[in-house]
C-alpha atoms as a PDB file:
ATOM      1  CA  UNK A   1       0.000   0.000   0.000  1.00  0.00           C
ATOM      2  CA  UNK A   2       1.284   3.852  -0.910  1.00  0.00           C
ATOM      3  CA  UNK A   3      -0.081   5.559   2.072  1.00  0.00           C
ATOM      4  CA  UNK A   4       0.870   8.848   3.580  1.00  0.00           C
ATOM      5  CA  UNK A   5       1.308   8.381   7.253  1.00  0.00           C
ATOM      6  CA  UNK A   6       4.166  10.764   7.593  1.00  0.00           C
ATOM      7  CA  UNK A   7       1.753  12.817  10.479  1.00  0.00           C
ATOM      8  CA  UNK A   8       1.541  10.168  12.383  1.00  0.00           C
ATOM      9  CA  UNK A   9       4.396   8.351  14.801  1.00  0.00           C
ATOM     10  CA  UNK A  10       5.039   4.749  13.894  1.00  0.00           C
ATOM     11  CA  UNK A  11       2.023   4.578  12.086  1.00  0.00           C
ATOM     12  CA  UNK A  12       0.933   0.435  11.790  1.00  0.00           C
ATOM     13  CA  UNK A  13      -1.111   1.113   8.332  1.00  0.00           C
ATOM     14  CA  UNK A  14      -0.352  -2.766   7.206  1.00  0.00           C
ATOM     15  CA  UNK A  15      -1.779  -4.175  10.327  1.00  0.00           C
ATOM     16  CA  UNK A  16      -5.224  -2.135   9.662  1.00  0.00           C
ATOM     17  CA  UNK A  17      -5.260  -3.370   5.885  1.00  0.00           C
ATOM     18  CA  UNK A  18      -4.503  -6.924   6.941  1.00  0.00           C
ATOM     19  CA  UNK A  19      -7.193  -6.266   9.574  1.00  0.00           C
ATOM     20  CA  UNK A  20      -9.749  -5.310   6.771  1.00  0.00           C
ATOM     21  CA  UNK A  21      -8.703  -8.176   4.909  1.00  0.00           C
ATOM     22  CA  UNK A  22      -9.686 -10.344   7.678  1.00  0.00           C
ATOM     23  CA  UNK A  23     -12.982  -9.465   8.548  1.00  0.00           C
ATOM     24  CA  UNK A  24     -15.637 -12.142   8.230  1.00  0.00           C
ATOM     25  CA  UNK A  25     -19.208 -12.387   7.828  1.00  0.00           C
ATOM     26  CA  UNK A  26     -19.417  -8.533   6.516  1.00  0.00           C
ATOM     27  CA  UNK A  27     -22.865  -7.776   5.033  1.00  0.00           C
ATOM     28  CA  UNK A  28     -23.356  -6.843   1.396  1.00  0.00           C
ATOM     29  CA  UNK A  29     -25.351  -4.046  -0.201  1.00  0.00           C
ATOM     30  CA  UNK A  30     -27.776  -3.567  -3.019  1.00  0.00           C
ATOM     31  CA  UNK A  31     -24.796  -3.430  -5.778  1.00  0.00           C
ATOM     32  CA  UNK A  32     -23.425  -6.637  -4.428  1.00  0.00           C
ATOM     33  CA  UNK A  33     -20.370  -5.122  -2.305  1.00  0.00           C
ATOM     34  CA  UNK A  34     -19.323  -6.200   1.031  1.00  0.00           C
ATOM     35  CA  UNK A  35     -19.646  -2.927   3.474  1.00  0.00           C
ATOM     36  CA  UNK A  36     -17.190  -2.021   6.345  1.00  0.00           C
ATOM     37  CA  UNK A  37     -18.095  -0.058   9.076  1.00  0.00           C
ATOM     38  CA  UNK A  38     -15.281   1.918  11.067  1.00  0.00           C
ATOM     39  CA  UNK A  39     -15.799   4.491  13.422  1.00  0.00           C
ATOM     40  CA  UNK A  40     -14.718   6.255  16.850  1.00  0.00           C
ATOM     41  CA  UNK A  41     -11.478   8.430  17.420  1.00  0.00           C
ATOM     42  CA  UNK A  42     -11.244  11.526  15.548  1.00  0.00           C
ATOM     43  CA  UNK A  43      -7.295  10.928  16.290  1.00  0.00           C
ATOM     44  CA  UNK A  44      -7.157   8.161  14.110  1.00  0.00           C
ATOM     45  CA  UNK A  45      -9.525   8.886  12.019  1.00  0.00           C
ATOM     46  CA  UNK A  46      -6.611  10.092   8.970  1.00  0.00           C
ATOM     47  CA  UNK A  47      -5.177   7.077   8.989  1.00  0.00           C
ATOM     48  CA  UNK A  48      -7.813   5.017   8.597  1.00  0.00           C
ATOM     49  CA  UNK A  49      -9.143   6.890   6.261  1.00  0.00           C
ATOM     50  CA  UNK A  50      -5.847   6.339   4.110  1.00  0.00           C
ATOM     51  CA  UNK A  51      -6.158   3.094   4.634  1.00  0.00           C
ATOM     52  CA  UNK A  52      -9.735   2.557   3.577  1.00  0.00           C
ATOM     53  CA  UNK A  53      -9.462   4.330   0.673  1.00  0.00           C
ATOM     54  CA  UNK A  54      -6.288   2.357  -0.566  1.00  0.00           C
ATOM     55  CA  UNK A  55      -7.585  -1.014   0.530  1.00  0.00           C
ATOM     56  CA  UNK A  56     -11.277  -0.366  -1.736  1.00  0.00           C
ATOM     57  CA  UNK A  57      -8.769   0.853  -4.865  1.00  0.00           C
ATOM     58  CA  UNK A  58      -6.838  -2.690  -4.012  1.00  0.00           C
ATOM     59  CA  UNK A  59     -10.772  -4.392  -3.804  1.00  0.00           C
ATOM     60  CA  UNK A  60     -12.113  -3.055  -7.255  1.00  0.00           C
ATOM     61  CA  UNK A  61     -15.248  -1.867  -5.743  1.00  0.00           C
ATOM     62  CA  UNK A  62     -16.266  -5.548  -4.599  1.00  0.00           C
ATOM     63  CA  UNK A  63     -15.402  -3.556  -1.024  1.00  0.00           C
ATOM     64  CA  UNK A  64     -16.943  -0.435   0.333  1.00  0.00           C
ATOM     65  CA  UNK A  65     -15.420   0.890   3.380  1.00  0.00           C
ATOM     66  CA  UNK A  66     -17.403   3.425   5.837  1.00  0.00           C
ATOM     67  CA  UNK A  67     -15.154   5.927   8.059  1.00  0.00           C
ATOM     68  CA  UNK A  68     -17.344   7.707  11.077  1.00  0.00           C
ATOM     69  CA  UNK A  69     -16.124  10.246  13.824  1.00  0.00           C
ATOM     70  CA  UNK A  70     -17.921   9.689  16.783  1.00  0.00           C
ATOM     71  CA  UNK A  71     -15.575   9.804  19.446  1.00  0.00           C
ATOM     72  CA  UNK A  72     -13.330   6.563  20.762  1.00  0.00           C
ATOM     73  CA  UNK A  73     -16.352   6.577  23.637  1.00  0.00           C
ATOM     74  CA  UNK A  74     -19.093   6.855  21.357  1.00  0.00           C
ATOM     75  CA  UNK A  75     -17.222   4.304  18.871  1.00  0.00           C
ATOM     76  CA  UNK A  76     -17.415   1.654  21.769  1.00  0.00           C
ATOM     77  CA  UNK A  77     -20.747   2.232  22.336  1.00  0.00           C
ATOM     78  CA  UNK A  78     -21.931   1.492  18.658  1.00  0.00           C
ATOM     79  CA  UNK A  79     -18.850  -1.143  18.470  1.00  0.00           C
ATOM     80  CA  UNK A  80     -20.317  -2.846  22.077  1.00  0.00           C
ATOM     81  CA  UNK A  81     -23.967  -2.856  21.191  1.00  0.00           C
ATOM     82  CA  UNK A  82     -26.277  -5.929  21.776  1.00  0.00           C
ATOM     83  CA  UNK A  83     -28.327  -4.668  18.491  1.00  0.00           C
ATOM     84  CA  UNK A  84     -28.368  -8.362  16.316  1.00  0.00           C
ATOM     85  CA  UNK A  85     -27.069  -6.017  13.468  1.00  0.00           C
ATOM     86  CA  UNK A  86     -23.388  -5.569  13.459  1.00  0.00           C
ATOM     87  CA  UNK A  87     -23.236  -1.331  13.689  1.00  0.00           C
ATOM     88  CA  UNK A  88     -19.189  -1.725  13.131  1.00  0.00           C
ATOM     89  CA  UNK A  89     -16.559  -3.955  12.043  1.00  0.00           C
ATOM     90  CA  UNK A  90     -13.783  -1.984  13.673  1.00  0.00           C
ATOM     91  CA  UNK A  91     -13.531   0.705  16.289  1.00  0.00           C
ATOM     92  CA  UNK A  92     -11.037   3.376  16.219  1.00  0.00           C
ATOM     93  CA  UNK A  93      -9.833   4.146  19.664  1.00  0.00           C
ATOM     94  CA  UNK A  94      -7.454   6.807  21.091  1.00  0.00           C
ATOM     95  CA  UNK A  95      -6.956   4.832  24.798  1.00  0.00           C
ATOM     96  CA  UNK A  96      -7.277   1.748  25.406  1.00  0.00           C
ATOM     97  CA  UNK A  97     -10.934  -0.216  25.899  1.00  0.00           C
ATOM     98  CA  UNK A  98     -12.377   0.237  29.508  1.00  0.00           C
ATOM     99  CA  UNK A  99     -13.371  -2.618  31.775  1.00  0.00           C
ATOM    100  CA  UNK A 100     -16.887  -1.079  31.513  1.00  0.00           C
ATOM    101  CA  UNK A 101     -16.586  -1.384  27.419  1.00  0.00           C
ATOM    102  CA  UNK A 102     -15.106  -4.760  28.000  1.00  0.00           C
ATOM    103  CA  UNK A 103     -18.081  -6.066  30.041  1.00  0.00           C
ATOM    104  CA  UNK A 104     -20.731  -4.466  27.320  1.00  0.00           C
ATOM    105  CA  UNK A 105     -18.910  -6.156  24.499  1.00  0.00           C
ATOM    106  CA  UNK A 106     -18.885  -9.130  26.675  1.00  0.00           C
ATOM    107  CA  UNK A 107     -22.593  -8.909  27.299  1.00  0.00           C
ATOM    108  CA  UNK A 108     -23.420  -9.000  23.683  1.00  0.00           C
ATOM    109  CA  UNK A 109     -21.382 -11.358  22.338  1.00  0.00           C
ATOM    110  CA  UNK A 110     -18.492  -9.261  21.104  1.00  0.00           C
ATOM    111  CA  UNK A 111     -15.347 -10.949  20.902  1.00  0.00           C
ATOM    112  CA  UNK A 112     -12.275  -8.447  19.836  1.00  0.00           C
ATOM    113  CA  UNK A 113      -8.690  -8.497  19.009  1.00  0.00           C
ATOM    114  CA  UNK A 114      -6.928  -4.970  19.841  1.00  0.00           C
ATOM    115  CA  UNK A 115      -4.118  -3.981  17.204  1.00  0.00           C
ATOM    116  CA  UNK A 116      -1.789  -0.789  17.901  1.00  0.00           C
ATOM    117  CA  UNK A 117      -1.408   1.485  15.073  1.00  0.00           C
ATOM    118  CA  UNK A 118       0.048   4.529  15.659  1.00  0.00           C
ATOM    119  CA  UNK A 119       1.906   6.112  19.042  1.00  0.00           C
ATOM    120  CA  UNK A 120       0.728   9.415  18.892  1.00  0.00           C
ATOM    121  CA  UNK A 121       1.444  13.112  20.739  1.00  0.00           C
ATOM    122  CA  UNK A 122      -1.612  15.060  22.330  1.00  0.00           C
ATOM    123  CA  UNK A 123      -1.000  18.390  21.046  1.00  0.00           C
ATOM    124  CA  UNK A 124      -1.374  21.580  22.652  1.00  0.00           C
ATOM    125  CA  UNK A 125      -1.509  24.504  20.112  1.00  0.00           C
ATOM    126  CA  UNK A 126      -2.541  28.226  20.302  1.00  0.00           C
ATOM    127  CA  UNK A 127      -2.931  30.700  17.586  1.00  0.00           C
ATOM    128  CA  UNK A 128      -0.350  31.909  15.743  1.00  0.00           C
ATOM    129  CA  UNK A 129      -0.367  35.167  17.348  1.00  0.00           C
ATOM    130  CA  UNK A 130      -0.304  34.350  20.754  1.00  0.00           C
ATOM    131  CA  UNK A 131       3.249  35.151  22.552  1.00  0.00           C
ATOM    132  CA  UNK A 132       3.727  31.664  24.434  1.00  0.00           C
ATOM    133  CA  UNK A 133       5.940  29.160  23.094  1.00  0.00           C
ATOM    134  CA  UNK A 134       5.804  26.858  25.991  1.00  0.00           C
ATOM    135  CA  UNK A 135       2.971  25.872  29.098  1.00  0.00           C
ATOM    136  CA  UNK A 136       4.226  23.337  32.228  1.00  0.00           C
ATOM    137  CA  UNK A 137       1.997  20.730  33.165  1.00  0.00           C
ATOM    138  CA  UNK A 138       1.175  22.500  36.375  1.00  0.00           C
ATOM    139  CA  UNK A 139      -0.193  25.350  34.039  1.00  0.00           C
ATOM    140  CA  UNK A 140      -2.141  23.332  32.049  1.00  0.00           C
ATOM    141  CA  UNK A 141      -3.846  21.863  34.820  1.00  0.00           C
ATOM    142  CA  UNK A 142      -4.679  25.479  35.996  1.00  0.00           C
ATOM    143  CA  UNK A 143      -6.281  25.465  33.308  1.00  0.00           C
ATOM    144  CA  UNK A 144      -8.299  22.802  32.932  1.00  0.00           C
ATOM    145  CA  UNK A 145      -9.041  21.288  36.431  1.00  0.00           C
ATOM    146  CA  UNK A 146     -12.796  21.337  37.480  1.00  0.00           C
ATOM    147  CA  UNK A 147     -12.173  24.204  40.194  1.00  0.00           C
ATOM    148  CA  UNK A 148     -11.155  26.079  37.130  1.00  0.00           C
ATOM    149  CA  UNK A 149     -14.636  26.793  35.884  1.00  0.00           C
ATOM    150  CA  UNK A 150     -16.352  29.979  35.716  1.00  0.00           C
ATOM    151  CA  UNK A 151     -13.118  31.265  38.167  1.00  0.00           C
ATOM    152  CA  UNK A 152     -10.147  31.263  35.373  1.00  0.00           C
ATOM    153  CA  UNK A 153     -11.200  33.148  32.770  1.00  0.00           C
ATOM    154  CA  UNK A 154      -8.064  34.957  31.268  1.00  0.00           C
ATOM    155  CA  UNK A 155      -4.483  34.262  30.599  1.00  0.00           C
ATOM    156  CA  UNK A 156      -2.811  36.019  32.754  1.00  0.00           C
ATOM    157  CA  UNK A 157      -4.922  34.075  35.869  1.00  0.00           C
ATOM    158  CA  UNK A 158      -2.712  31.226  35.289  1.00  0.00           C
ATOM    159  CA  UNK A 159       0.272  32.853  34.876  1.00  0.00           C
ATOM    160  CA  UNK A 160       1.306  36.870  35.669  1.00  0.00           C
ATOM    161  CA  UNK A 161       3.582  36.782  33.327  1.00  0.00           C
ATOM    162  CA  UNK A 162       0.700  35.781  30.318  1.00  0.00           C
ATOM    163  CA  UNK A 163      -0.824  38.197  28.410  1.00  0.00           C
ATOM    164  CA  UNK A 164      -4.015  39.972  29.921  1.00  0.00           C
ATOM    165  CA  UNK A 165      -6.725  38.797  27.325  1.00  0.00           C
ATOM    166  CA  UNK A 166      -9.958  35.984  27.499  1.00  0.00           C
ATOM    167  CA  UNK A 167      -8.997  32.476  27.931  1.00  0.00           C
ATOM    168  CA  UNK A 168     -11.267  30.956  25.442  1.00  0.00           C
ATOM    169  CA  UNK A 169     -10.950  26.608  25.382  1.00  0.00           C
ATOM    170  CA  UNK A 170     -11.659  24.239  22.490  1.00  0.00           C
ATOM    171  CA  UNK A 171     -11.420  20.579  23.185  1.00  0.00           C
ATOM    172  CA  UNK A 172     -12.226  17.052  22.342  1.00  0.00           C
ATOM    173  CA  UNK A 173     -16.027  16.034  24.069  1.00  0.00           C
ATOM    174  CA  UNK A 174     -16.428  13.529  26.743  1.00  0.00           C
ATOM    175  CA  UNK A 175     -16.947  10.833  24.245  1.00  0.00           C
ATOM    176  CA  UNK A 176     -13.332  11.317  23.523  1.00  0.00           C
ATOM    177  CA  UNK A 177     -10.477   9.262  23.825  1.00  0.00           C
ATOM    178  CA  UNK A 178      -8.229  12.019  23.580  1.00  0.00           C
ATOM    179  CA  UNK A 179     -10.603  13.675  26.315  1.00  0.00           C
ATOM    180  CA  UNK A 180      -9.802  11.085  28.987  1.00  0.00           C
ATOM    181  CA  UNK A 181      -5.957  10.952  28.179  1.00  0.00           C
ATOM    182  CA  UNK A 182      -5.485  14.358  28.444  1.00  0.00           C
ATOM    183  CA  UNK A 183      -8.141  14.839  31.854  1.00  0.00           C
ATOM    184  CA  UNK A 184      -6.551  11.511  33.519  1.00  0.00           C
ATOM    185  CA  UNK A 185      -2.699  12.659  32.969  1.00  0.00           C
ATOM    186  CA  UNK A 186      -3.557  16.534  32.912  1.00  0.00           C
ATOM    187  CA  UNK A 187      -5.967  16.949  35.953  1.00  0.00           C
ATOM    188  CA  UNK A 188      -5.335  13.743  37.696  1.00  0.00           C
ATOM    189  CA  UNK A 189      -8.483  12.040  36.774  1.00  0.00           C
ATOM    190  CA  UNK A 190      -9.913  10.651  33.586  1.00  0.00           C
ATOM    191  CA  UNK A 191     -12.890  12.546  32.644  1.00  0.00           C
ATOM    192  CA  UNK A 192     -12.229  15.477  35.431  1.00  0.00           C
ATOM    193  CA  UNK A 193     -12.308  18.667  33.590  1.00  0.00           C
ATOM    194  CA  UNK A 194     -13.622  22.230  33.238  1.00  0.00           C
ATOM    195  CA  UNK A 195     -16.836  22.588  31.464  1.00  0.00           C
ATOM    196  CA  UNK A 196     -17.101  26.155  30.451  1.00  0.00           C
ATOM    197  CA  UNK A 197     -14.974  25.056  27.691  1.00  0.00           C
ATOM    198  CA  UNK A 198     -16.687  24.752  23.483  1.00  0.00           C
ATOM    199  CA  UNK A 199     -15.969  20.836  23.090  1.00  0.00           C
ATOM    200  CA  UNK A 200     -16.270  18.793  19.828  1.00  0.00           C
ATOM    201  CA  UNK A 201     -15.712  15.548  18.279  1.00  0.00           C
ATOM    202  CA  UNK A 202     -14.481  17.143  15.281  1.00  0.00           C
ATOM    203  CA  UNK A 203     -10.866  18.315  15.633  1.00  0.00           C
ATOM    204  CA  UNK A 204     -10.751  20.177  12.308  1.00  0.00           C
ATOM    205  CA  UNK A 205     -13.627  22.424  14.156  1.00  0.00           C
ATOM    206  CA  UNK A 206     -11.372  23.188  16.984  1.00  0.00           C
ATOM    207  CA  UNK A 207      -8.806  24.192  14.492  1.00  0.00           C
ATOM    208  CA  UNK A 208     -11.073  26.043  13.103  1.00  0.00           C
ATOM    209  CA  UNK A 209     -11.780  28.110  16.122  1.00  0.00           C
ATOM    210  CA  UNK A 210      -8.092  27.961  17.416  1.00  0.00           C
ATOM    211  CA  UNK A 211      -6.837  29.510  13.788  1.00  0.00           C
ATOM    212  CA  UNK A 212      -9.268  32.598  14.157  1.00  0.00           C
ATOM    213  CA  UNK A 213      -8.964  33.410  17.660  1.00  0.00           C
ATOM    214  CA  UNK A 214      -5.754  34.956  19.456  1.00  0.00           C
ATOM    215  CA  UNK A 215      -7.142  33.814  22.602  1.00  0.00           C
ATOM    216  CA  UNK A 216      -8.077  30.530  22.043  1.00  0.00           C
ATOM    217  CA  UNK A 217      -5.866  27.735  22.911  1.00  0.00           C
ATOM    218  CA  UNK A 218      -7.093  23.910  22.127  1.00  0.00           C
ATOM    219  CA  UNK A 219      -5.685  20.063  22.302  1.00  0.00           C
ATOM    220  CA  UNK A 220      -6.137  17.319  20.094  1.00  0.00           C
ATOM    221  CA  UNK A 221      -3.664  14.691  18.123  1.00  0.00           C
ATOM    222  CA  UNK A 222      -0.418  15.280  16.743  1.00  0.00           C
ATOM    223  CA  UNK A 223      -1.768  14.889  12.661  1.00  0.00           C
ATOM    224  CA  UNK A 224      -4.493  17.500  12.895  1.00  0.00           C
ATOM    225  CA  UNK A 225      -1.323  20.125  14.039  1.00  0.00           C
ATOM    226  CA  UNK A 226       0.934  19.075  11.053  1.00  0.00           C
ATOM    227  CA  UNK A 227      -1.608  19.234   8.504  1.00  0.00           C
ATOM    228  CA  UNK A 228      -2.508  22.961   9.951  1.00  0.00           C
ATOM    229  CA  UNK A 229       1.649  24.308  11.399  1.00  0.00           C
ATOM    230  CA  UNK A 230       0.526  26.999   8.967  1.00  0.00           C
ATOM    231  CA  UNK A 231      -1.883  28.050  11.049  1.00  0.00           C
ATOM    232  CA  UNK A 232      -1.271  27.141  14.529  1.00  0.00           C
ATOM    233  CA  UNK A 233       1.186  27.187  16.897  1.00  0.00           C
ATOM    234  CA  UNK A 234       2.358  24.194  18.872  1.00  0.00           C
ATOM    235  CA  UNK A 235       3.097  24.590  22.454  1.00  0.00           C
ATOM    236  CA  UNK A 236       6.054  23.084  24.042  1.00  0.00           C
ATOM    237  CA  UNK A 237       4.812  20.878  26.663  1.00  0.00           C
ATOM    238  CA  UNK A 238       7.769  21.437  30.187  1.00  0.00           C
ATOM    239  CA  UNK A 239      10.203  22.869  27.666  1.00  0.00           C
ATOM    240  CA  UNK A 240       9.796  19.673  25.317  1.00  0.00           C
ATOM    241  CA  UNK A 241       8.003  19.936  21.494  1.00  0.00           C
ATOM    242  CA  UNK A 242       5.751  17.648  20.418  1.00  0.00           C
ATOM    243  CA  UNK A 243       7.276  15.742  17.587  1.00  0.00           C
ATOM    244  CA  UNK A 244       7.700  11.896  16.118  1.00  0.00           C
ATOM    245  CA  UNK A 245      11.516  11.947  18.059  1.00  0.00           C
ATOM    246  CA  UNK A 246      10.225  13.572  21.119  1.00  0.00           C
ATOM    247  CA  UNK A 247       7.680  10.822  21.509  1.00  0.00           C
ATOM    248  CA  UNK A 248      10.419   7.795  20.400  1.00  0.00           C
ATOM    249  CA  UNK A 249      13.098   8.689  22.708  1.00  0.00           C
ATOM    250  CA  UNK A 250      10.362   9.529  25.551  1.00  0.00           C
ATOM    251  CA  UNK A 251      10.793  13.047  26.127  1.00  0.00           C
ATOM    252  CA  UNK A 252       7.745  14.358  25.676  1.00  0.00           C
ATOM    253  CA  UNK A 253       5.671  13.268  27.979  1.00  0.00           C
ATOM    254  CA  UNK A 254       2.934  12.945  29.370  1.00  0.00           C
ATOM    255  CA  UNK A 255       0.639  13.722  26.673  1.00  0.00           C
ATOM    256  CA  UNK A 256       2.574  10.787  24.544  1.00  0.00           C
ATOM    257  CA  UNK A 257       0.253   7.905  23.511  1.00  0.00           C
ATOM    258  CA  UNK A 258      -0.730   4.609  21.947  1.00  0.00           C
ATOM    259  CA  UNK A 259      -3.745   4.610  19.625  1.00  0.00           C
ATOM    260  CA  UNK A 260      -5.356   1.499  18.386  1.00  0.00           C
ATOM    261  CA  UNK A 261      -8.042  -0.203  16.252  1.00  0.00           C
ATOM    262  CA  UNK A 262     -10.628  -3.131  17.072  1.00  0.00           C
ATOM    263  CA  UNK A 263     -11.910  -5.525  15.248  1.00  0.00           C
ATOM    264  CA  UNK A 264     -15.943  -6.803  16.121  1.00  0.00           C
ATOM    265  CA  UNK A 265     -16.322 -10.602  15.606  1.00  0.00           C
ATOM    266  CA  UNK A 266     -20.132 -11.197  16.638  1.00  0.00           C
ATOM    267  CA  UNK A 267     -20.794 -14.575  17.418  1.00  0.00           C
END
């Protein structure tokens, strides 16, 4: 497969064509194709979209492949459901499966193998305007901690030395993988965050937002920052840049990650 993968770190785009490969008893359409439904992370979302395109090119159209954002959370839920109709064949996923999502799949029959694709770097960027080149950890959870909302509302309320302007936050939604890696290693506790904040699943919205607004400042994965450098800023993360040799050697941490895929095998 010819598949650009270059913004993501270690990127595993065989495994998810082999995985694609693999899948049995996949439904067929009207025009006779056999249909493959992926959804969850917005992170890995790209790559899977490479792949899925490359792999129906490979399949002649006797494939069709279906790519959905709805958050790693929200991917589980669809991947997990008792429903007799199989809603996906693979789940993207940002963090790994929780024991909850393990006992629903359970519950209905799911069996699953989990493959790694990608290690990946939560980004923190800014816009391109904005004077910082660098936020600690400590800062960050200033930031975004629960006892945060409605109380820190500009820059310069997490650190003097910031610029005096509206503190306006764009992040990933609760259904989010990326959401519960950053809260859990950020705040302290998965799912423990602000919520005066504009969330959504789709990170090319919060770049969107970020890219317009000198105040804003957002998080999301690595690929969604390289695609946009042009229009964002990256933050350094305790003096340390998000980057694939960052992540490799260990440096950058702790917003460093492994994302994976699922496979559903319904029995």
């Amino acid at each position: 497969m010819n598949i650009k993968v270059n913004s993501w770190l270690f990127a595993n785009a065989f495994a998810l064509g082999i995985l694609l490969v693999n899948l049995t008893n996949i439904p067929v359409n009207s025009q006779g194709r056999s249909i493959v439904k992926i959804d969850g992370s917005s992170t890995v979302y790209p790559i899977s979209e490479a792949v899925a395109e490359e792999f129906q090119k490979k399949a002649r159209g006797r494939v069709q492949v279906t790519v959905g954002i709805s958050g790693t959370g929200g991917g589980f839920k669809k991947f997990c459901s008792s429903n007799n109709a199989v809603q996906t064949h693979i789940s993207n996923a940002s963090r790994p499966i929780k024991d909850k999502e393990k006992k629903m799949c359970a519950e209905a029959g799911v069996k699953f193998m989990e493959i790694p694709v990608a290690y990946d770097a939560i980004t923190v960027v800014v816009n391109k305007q904005n004077p910082l080149t660098n936020a600690t950890t400590a800062e960050l959870k200033k930031m975004w901690e629960p006892a945060a909302t409605g109380r820190i509302k500009k820059w310069n309320q997490v650190n003097s030395n910031w610029p005096d302007l509206p503190l306006k936050l764009y992040g990933p939604g609760a259904d989010s993988g990326t959401f519960d890696y950053f809260t859990d290693e950020i705040v302290g506790n998965s799912g423990d965050s602000r919520t005066d904040y504009t969330p959504s699943e789709d990170d090319n919205v919060l770049v969107q937002r970020v890219s317009n607004d000198k105040s804003a400042l957002a998080y999301f994965g690595y690929t969604y920052y390289e695609e946009n450098k042009n229009k964002l800023k990256a933050l350094k993360i305790n003096g340390v840049a998000p980057s694939s040799s960052t992540v490799s050697n260990g440096t950058y941490k702790p917003l460093a990650r492994l994302s994976s895929s699922m496979s559903i095998l319904k029995q």
